[in-house]
C-alpha atoms as a PDB file:
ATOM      1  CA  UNK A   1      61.196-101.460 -44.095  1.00  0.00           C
ATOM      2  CA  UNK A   2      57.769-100.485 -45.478  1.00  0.00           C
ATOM      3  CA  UNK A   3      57.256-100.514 -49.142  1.00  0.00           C
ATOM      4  CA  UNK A   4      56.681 -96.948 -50.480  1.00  0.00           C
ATOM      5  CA  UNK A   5      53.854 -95.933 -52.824  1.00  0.00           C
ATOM      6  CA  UNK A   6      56.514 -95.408 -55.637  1.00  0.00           C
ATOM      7  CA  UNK A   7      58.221 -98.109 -55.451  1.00  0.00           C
ATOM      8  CA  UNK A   8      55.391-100.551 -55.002  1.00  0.00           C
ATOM      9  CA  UNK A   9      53.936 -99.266 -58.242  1.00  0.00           C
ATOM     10  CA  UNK A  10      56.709 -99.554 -59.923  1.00  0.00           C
ATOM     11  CA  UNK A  11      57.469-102.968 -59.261  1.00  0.00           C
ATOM     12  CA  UNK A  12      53.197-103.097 -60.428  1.00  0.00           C
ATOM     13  CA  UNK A  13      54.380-101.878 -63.653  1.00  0.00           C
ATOM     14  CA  UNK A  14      56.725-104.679 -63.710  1.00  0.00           C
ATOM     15  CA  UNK A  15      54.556-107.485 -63.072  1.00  0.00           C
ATOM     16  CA  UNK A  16      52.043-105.582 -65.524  1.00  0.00           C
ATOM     17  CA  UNK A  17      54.099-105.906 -68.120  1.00  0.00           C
ATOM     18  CA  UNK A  18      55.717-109.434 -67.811  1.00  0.00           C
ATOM     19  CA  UNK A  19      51.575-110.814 -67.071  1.00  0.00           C
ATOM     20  CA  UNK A  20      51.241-109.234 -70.769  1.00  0.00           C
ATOM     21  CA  UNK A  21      48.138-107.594 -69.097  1.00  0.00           C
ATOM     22  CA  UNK A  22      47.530-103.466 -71.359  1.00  0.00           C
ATOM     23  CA  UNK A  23      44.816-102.577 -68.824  1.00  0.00           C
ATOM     24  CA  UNK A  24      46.952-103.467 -65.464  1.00  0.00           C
ATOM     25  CA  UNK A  25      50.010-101.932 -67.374  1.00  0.00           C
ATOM     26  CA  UNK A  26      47.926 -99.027 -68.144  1.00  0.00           C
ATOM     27  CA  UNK A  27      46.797 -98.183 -64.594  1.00  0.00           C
ATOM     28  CA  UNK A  28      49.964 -98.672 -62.725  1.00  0.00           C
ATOM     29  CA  UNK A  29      51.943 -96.534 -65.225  1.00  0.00           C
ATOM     30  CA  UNK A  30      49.436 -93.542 -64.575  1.00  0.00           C
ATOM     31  CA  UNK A  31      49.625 -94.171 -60.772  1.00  0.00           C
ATOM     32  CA  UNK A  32      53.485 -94.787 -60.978  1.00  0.00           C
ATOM     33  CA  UNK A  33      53.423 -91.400 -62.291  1.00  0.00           C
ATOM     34  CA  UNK A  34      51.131 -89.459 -59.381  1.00  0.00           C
ATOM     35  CA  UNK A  35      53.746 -91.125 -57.521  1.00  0.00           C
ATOM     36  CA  UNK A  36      56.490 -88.778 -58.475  1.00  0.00           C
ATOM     37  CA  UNK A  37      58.308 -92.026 -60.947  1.00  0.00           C
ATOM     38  CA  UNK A  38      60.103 -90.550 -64.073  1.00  0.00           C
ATOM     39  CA  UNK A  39      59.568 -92.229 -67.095  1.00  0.00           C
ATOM     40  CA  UNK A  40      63.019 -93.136 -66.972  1.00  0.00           C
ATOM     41  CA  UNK A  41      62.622 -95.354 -63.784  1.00  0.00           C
ATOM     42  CA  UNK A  42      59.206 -96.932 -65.577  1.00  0.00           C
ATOM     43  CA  UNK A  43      60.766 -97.773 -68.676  1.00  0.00           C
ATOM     44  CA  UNK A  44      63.802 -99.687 -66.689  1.00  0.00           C
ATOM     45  CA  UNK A  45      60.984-101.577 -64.785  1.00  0.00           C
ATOM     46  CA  UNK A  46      59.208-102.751 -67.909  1.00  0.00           C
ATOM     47  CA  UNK A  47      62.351-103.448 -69.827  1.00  0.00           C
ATOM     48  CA  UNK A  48      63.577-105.954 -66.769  1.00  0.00           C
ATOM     49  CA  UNK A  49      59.924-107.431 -66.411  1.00  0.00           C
ATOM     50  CA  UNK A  50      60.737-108.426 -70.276  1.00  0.00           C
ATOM     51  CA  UNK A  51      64.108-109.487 -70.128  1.00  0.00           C
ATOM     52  CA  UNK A  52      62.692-111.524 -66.995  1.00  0.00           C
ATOM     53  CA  UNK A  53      59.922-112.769 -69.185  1.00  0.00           C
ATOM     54  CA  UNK A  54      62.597-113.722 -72.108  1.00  0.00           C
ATOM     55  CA  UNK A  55      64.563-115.368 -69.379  1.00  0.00           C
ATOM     56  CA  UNK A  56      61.634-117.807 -68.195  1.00  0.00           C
ATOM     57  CA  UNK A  57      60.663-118.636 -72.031  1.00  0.00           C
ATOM     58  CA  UNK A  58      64.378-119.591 -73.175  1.00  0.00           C
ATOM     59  CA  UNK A  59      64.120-121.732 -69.854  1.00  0.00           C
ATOM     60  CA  UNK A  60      61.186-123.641 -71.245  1.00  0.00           C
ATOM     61  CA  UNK A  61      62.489-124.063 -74.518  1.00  0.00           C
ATOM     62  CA  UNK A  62      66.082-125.346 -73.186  1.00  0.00           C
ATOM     63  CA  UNK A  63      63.610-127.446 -70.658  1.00  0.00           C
ATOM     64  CA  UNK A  64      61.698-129.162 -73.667  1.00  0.00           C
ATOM     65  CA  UNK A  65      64.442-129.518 -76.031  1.00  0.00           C
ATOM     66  CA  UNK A  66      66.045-132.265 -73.307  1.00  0.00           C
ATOM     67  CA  UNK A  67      62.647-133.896 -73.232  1.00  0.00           C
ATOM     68  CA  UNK A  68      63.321-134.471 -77.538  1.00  0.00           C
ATOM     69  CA  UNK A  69      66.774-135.308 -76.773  1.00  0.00           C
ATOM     70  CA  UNK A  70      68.659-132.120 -77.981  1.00  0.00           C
ATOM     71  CA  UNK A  71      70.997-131.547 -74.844  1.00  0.00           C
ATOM     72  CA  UNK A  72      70.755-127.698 -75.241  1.00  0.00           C
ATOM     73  CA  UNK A  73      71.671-125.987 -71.838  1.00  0.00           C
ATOM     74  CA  UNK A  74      68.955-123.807 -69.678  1.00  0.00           C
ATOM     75  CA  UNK A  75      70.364-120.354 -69.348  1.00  0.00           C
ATOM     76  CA  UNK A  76      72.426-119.834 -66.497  1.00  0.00           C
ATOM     77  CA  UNK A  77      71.942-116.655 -64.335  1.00  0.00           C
ATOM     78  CA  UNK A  78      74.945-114.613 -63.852  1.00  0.00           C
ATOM     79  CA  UNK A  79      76.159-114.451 -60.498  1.00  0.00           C
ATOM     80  CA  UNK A  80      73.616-111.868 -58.193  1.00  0.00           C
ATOM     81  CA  UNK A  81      75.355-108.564 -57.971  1.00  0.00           C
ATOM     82  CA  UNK A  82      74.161-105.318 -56.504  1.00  0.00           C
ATOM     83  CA  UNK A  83      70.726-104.737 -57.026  1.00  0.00           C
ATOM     84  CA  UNK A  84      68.518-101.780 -55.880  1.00  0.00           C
ATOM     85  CA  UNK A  85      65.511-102.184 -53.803  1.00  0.00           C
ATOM     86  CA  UNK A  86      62.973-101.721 -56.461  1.00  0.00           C
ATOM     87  CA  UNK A  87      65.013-103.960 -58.913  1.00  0.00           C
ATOM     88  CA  UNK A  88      65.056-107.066 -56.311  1.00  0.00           C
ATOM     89  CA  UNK A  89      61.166-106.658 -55.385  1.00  0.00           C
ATOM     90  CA  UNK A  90      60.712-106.388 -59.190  1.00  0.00           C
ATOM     91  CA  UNK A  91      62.121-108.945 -60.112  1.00  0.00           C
ATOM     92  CA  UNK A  92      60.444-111.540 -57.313  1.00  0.00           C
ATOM     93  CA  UNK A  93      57.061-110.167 -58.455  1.00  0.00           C
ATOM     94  CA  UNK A  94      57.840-111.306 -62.276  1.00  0.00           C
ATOM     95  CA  UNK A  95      59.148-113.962 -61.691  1.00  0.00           C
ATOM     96  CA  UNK A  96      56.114-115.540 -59.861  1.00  0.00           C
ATOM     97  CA  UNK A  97      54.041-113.212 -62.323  1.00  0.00           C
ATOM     98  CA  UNK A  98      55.461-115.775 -65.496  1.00  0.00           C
ATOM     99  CA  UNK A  99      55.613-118.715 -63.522  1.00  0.00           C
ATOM    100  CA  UNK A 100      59.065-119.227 -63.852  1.00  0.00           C
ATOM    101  CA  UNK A 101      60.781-121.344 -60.574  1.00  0.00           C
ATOM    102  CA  UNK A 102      63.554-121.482 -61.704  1.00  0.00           C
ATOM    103  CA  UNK A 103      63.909-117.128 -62.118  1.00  0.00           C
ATOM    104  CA  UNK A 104      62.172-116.867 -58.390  1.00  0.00           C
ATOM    105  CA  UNK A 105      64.434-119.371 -56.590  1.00  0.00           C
ATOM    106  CA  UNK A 106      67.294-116.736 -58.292  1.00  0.00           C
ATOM    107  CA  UNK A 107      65.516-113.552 -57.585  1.00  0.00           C
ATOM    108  CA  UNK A 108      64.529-114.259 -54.257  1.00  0.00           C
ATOM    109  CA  UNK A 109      67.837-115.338 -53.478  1.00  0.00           C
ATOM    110  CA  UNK A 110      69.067-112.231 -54.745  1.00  0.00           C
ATOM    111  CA  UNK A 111      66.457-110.022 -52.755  1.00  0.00           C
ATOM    112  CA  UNK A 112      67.796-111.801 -49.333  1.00  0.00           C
ATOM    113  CA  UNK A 113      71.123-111.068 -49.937  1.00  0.00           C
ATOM    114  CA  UNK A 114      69.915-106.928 -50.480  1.00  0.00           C
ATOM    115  CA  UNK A 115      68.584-107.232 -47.325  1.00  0.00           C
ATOM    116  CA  UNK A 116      64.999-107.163 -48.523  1.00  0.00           C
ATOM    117  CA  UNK A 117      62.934-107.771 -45.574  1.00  0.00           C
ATOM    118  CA  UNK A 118      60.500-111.038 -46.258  1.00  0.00           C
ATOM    119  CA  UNK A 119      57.213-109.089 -45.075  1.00  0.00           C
ATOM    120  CA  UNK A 120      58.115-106.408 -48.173  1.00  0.00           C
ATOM    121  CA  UNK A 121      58.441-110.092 -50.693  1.00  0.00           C
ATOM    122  CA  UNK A 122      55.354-111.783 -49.247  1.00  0.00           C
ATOM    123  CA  UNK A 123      54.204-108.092 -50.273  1.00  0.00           C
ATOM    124  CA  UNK A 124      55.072-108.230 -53.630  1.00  0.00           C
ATOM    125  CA  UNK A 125      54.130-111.891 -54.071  1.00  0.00           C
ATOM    126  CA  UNK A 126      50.413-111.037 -53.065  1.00  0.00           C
ATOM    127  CA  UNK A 127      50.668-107.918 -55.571  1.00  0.00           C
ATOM    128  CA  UNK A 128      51.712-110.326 -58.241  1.00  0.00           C
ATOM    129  CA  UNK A 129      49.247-113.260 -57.782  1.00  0.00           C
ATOM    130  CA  UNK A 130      46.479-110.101 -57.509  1.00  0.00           C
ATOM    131  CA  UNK A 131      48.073-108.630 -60.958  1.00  0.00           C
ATOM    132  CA  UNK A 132      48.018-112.236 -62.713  1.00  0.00           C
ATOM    133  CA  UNK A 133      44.343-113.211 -61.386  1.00  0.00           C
ATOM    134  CA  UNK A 134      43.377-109.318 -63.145  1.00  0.00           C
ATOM    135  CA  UNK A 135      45.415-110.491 -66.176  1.00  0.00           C
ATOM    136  CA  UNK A 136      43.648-113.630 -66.523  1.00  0.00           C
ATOM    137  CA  UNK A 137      40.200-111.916 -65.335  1.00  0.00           C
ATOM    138  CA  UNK A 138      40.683-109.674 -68.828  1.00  0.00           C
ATOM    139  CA  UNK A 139      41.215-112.553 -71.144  1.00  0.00           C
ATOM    140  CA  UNK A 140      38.522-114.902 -69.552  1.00  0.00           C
ATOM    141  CA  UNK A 141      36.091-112.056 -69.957  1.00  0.00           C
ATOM    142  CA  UNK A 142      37.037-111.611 -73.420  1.00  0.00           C
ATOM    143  CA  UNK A 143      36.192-115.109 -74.246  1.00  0.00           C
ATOM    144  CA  UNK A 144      33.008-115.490 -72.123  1.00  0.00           C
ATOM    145  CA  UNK A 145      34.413-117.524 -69.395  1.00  0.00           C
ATOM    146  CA  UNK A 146      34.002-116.473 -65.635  1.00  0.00           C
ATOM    147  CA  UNK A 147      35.070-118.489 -62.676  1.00  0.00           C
ATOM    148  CA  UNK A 148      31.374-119.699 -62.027  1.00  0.00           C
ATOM    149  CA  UNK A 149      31.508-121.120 -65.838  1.00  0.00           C
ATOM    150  CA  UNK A 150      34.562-122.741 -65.482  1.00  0.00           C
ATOM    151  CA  UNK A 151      34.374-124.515 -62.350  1.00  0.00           C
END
């Protein structure tokens, strides 16, 4: 199955948000919208790009607290249940978007079994690496680095 224009900028407003990036966020929303999304349907992207994001940061801090010997549990991810489409390429894209191995060894798990074909992930996962180079692209600039500089 092809990935419409809709729904691929929706799940762009979902990595957007989770790469914490206002100017990516800010373009994707406006084309979500020329693609006939409600605000509705971009609001419930964002808000599961930040749960997603909340998610891979109480991992981290569970993940740290066993390396100073508290024995605090990671979060465990409820069992996968129906997803939609958009939902499961969502949350692939920020999961890789936020680093977080542990969410996209659940989420792309969860996108097989919704029958998400692997050309419309390796999709998404492109999208998202694009997004998060952009994000970083905005903060180097800000701080006067560039790739030449850095290297």
């Amino acid at each position: 199955m092809t990935i419409t224009p809709k729904e691929k900028e929706l799940v762009a407003v979902a990595i957007s948000v989770a790469a914490g990036c206002k100017p990516c966020t800010d373009h994707h929303v406006k084309v979500a919208r020329k693609a006939r999304s409600t605000d509705e349907e971009i609001r419930q992207a964002a808000d599961n790009a930040l749960e997603i994001r909340r998610r891979a940061a109480d991992i981290m801090e569970g993940h740290t607290s066993a390396h100073l010997g508290n024995m605090s549990e990671e979060p465990r991810f409820e069992a996968v249940g129906d997803v939609n489409r958009v939902e499961a390429l969502a949350s692939v894209g920020v999961a890789f978007a936020v680093n977080c191995v542990s969410s996209l060894e659940h989420y792309l798990a969860a996108a097989e079994i919704a029958g998400v074909p692997q050309d419309d992930i390796s999709q998404i996962l492109e999208l998202a690496a694009f997004i998060k180079e952009r994000a970083a692209s905005h903060v180097e600039r800000l701080v006067g680095m560039s790739k030449e500089k850095a290297a």
